[in-house]
N, C-alpha and C. Protein backbone atom coordinates (compact mmCIF):
# COMPACT_ATOMS: atom_id res chain seq x y z
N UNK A 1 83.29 9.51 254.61
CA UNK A 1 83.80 10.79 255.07
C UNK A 1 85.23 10.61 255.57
N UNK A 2 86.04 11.74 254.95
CA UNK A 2 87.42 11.26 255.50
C UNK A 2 88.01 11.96 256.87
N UNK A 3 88.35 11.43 257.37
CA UNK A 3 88.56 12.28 259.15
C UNK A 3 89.60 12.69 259.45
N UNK A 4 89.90 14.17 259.16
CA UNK A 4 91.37 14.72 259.66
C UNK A 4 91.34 15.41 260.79
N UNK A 5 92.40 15.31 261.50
CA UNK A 5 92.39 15.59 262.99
C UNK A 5 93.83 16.73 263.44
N UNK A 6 93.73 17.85 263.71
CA UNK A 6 94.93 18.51 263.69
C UNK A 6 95.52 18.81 265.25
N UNK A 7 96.87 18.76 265.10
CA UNK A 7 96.91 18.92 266.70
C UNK A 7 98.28 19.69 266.42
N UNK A 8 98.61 20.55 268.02
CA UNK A 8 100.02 20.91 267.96
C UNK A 8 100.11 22.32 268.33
N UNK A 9 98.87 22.70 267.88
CA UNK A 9 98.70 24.41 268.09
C UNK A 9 99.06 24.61 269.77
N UNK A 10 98.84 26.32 269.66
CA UNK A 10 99.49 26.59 271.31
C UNK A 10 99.42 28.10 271.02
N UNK A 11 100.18 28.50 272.41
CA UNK A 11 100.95 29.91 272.39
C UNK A 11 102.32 29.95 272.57
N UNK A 12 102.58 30.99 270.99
CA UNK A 12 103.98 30.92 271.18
C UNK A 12 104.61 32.24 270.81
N UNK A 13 105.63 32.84 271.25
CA UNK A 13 106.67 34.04 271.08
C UNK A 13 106.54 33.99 269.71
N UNK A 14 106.65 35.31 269.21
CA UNK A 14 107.13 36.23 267.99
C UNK A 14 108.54 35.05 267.78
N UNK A 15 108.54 34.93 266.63
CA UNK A 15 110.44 33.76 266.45
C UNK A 15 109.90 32.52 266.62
N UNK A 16 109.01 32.03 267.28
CA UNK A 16 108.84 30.78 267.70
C UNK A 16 108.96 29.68 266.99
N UNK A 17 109.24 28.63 266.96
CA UNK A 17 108.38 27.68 265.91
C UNK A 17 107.43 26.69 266.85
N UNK A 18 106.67 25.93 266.04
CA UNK A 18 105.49 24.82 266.65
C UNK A 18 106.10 24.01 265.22
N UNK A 19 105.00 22.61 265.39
CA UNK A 19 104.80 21.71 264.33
C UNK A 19 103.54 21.41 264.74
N UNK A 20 102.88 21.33 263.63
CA UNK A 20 101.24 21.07 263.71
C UNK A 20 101.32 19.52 262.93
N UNK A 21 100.40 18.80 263.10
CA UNK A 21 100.25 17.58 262.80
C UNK A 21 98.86 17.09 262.28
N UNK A 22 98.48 16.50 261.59
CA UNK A 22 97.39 16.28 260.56
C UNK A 22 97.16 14.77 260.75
N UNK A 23 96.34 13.62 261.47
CA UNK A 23 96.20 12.38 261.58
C UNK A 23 94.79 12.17 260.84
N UNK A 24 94.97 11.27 259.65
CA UNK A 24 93.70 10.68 259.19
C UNK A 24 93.15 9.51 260.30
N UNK A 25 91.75 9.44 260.12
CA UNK A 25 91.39 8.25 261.09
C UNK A 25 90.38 7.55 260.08
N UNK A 26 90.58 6.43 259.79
CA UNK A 26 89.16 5.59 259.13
C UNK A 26 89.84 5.49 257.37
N UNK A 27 90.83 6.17 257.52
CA UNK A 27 90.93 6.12 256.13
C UNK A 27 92.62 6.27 255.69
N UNK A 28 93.04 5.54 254.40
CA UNK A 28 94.57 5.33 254.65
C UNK A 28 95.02 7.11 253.57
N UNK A 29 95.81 7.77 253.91
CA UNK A 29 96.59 9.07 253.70
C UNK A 29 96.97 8.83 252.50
N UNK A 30 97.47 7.88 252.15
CA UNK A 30 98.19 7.63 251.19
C UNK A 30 98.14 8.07 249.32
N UNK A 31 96.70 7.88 249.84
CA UNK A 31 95.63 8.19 248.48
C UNK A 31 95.48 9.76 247.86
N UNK A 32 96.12 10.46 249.23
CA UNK A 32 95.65 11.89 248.82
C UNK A 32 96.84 12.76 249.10
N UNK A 33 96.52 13.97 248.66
CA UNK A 33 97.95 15.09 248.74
C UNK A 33 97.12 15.60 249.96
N UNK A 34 97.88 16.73 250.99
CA UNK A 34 97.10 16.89 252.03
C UNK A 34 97.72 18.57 251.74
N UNK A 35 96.68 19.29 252.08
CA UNK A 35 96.99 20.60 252.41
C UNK A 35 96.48 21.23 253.31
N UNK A 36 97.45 22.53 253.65
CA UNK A 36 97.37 23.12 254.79
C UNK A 36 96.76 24.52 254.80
N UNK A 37 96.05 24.96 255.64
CA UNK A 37 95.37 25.97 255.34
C UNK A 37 95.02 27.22 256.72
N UNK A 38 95.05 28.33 256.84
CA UNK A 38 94.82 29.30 258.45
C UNK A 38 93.53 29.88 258.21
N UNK A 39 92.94 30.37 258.74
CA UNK A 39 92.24 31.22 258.74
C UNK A 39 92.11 32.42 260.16
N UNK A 40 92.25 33.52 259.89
CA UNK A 40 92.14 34.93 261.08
C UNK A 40 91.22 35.28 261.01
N UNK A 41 91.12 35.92 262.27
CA UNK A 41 89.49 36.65 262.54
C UNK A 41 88.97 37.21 261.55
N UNK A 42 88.10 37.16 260.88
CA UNK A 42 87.72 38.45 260.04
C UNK A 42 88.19 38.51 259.06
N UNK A 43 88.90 37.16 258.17
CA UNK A 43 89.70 36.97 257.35
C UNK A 43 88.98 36.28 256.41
N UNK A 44 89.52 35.49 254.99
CA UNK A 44 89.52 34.42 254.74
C UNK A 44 90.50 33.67 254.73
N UNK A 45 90.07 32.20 254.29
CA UNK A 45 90.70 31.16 254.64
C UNK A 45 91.87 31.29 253.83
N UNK A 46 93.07 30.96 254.31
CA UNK A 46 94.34 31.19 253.00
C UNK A 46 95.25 29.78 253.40
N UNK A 47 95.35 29.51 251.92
CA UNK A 47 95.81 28.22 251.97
C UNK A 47 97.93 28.36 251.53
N UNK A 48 98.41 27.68 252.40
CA UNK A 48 99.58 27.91 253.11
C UNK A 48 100.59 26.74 252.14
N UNK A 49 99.97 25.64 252.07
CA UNK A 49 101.25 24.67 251.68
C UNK A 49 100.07 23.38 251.24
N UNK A 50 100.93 22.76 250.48
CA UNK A 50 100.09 21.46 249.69
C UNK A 50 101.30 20.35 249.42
N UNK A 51 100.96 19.06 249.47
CA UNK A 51 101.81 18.02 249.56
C UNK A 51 101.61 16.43 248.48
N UNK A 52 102.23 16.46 247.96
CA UNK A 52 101.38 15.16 246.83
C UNK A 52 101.54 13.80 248.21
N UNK A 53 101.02 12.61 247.30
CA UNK A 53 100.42 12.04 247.76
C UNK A 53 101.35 10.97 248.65
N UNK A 54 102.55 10.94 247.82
CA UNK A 54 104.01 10.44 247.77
C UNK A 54 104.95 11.34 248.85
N UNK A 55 104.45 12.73 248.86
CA UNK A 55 105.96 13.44 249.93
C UNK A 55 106.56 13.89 248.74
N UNK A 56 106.83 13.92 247.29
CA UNK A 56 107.81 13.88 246.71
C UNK A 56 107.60 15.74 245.90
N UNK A 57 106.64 16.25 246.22
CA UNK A 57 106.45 17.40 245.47
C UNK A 57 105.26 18.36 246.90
N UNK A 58 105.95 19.52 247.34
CA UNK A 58 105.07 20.06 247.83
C UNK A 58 105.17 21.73 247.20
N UNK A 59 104.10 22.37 247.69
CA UNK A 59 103.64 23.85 246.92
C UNK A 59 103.68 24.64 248.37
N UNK A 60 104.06 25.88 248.48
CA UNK A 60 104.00 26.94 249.31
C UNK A 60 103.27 28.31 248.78
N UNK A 61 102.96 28.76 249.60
CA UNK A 61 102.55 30.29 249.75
C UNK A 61 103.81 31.09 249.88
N UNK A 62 103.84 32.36 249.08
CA UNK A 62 105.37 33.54 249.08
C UNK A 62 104.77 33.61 250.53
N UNK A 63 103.96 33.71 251.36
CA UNK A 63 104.30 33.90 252.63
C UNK A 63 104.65 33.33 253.58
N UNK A 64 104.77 31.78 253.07
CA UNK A 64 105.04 31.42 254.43
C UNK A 64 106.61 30.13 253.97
N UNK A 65 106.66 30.34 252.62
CA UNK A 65 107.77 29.85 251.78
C UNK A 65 109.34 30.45 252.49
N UNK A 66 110.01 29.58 253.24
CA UNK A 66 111.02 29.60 253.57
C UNK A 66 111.29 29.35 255.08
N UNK A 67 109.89 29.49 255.31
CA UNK A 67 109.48 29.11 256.56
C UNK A 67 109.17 28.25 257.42
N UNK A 68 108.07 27.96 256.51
CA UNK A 68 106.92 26.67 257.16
C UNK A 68 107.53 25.57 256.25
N UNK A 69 107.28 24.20 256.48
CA UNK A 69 107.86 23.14 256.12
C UNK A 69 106.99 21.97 255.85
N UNK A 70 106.06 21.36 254.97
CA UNK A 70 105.03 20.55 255.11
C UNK A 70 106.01 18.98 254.96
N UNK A 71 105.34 17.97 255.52
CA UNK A 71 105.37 16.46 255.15
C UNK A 71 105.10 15.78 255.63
N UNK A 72 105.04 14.24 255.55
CA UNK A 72 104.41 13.52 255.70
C UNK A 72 104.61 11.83 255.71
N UNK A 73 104.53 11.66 256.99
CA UNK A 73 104.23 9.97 256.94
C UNK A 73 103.60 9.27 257.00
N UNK A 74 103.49 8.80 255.62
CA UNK A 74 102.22 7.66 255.38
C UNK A 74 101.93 6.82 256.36
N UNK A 75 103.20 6.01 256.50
CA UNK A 75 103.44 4.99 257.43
C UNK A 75 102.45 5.50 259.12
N UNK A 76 102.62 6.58 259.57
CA UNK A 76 102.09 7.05 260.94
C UNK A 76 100.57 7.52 260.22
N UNK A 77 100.24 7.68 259.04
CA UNK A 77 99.10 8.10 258.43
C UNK A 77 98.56 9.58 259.24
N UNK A 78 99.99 10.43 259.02
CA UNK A 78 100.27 11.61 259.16
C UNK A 78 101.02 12.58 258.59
N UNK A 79 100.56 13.77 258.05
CA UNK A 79 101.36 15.21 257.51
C UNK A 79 101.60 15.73 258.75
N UNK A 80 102.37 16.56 258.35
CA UNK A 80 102.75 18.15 259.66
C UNK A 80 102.82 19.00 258.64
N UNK A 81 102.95 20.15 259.66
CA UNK A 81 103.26 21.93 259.54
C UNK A 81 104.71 22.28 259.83
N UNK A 82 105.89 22.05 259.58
CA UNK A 82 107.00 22.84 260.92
C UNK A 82 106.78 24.11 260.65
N UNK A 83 106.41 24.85 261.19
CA UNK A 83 106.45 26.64 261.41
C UNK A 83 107.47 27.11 262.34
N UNK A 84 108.36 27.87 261.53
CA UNK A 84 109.66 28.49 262.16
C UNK A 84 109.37 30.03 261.55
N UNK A 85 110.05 30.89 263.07
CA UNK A 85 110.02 31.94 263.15
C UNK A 85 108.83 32.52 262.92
N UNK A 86 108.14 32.37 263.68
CA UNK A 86 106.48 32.76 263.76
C UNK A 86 106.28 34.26 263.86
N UNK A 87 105.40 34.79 263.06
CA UNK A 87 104.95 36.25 263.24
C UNK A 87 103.18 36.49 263.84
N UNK A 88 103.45 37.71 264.62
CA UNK A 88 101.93 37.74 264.83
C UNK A 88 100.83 37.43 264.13
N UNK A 89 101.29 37.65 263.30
CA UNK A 89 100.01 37.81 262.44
C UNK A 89 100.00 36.29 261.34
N UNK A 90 100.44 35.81 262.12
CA UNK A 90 100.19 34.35 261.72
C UNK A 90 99.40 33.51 262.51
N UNK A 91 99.05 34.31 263.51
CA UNK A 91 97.58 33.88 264.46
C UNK A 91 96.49 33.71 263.48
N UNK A 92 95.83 32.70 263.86
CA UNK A 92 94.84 31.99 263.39
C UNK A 92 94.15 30.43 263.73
N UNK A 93 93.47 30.37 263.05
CA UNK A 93 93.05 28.51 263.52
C UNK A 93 93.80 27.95 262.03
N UNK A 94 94.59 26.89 262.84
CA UNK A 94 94.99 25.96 261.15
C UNK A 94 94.18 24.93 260.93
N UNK A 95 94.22 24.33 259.51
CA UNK A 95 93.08 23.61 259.33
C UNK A 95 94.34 22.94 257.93
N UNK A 96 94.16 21.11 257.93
CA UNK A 96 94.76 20.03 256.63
C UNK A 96 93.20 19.95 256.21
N UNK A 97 93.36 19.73 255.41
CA UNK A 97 92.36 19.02 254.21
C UNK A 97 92.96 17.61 253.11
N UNK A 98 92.35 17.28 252.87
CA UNK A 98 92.76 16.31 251.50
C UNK A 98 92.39 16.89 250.34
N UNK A 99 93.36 16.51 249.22
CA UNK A 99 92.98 16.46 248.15
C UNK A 99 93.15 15.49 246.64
N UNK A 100 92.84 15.33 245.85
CA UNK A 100 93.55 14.47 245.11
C UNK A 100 94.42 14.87 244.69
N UNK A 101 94.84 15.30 244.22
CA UNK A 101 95.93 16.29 243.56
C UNK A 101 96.03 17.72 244.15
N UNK A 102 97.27 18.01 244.42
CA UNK A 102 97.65 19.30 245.08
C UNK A 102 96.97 20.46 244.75
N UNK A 103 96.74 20.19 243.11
CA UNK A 103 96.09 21.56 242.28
C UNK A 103 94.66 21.45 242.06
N UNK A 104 93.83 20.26 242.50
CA UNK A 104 92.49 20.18 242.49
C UNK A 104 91.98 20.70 243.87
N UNK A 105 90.48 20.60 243.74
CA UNK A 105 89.86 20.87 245.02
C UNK A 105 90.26 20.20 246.17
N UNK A 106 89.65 20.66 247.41
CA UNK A 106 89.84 19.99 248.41
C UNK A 106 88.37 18.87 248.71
N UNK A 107 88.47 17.65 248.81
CA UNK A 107 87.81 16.28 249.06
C UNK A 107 86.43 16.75 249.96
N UNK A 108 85.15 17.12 249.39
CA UNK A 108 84.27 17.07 250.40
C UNK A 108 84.21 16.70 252.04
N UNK A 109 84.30 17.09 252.79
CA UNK A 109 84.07 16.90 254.35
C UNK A 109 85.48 16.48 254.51
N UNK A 110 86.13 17.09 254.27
CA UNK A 110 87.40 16.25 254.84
C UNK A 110 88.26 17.73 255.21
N UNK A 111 87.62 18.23 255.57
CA UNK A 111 88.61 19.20 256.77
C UNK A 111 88.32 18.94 258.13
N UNK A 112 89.64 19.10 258.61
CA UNK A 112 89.57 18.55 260.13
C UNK A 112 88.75 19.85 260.62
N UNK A 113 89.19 19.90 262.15
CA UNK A 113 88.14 20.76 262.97
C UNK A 113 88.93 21.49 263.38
N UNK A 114 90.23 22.19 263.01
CA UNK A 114 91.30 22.93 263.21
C UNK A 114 92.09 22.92 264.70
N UNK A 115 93.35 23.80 264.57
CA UNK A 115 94.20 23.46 266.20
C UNK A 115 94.41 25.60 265.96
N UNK A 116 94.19 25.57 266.83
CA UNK A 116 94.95 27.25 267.14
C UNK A 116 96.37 27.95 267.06
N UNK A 117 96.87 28.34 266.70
CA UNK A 117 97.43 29.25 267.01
C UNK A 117 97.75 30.33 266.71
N UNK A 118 98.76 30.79 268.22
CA UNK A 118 98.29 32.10 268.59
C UNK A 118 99.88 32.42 268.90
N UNK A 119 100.26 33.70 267.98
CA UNK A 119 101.66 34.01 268.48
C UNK A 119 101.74 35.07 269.25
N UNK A 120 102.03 35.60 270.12
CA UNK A 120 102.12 36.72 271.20
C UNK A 120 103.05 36.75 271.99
N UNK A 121 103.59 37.89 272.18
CA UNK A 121 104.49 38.13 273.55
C UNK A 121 103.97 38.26 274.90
């Protein structure tokens, strides 16, 4: 089972930015593309940004493309989120996953247990 761990979430102003952070434990990063994913109340899950395995090719969502910023160091056997200029409605729980490839599924049990956030004035 691969163990992703997300941290970074908070409360933050409308404009804000955070960086969310994605740490594998038990298992080396290296092997997999990692993607990023929110989910809102009453929503489904919508997947935000994807990263190959290398750093060298990542994929965005038109919504959050120009914005949010994914990558990753192998070496710390860690991805991030940078999220700049935060909108309400970008409240949600975030959640990395693995995958083998950016455009395949996401790796059985290998979503972390998500980090929050919450943008508000």
């Amino acid at each position: 089972q691969l163990q992703l761990v997300e941290s970074g979430g908070g409360l933050v102003q409308p404009g804000g930015s955070l960086r969310l952070s994605c740490a594998a434990s038990g298992f080396t990063l290296d092997y997999y593309a990692i993607g990023w994913f929110r989910q809102a109340p009453g929503k489904e899950r919508e997947g935000l940004s994807c990263i190959n395995s290398s750093g060298g090719s990542t994929k965005y969502a038109d919504s959050v493309k120009g914005r949010f910023t994914i990558s990753r160091d192998n070496a710390k056997n860690t991805a991030y989120l940078q999220m700049n200029n935060l909108k309400p409605e970008a409240t949600a729980v975030y959640y990395c996953a693995a995958h083998y490839y950016c455009s395949g599924p996401v790796v059985p049990k290998s979503w972390g247990q998500g980090t929050q956030v919450t943008v508000s004035s």
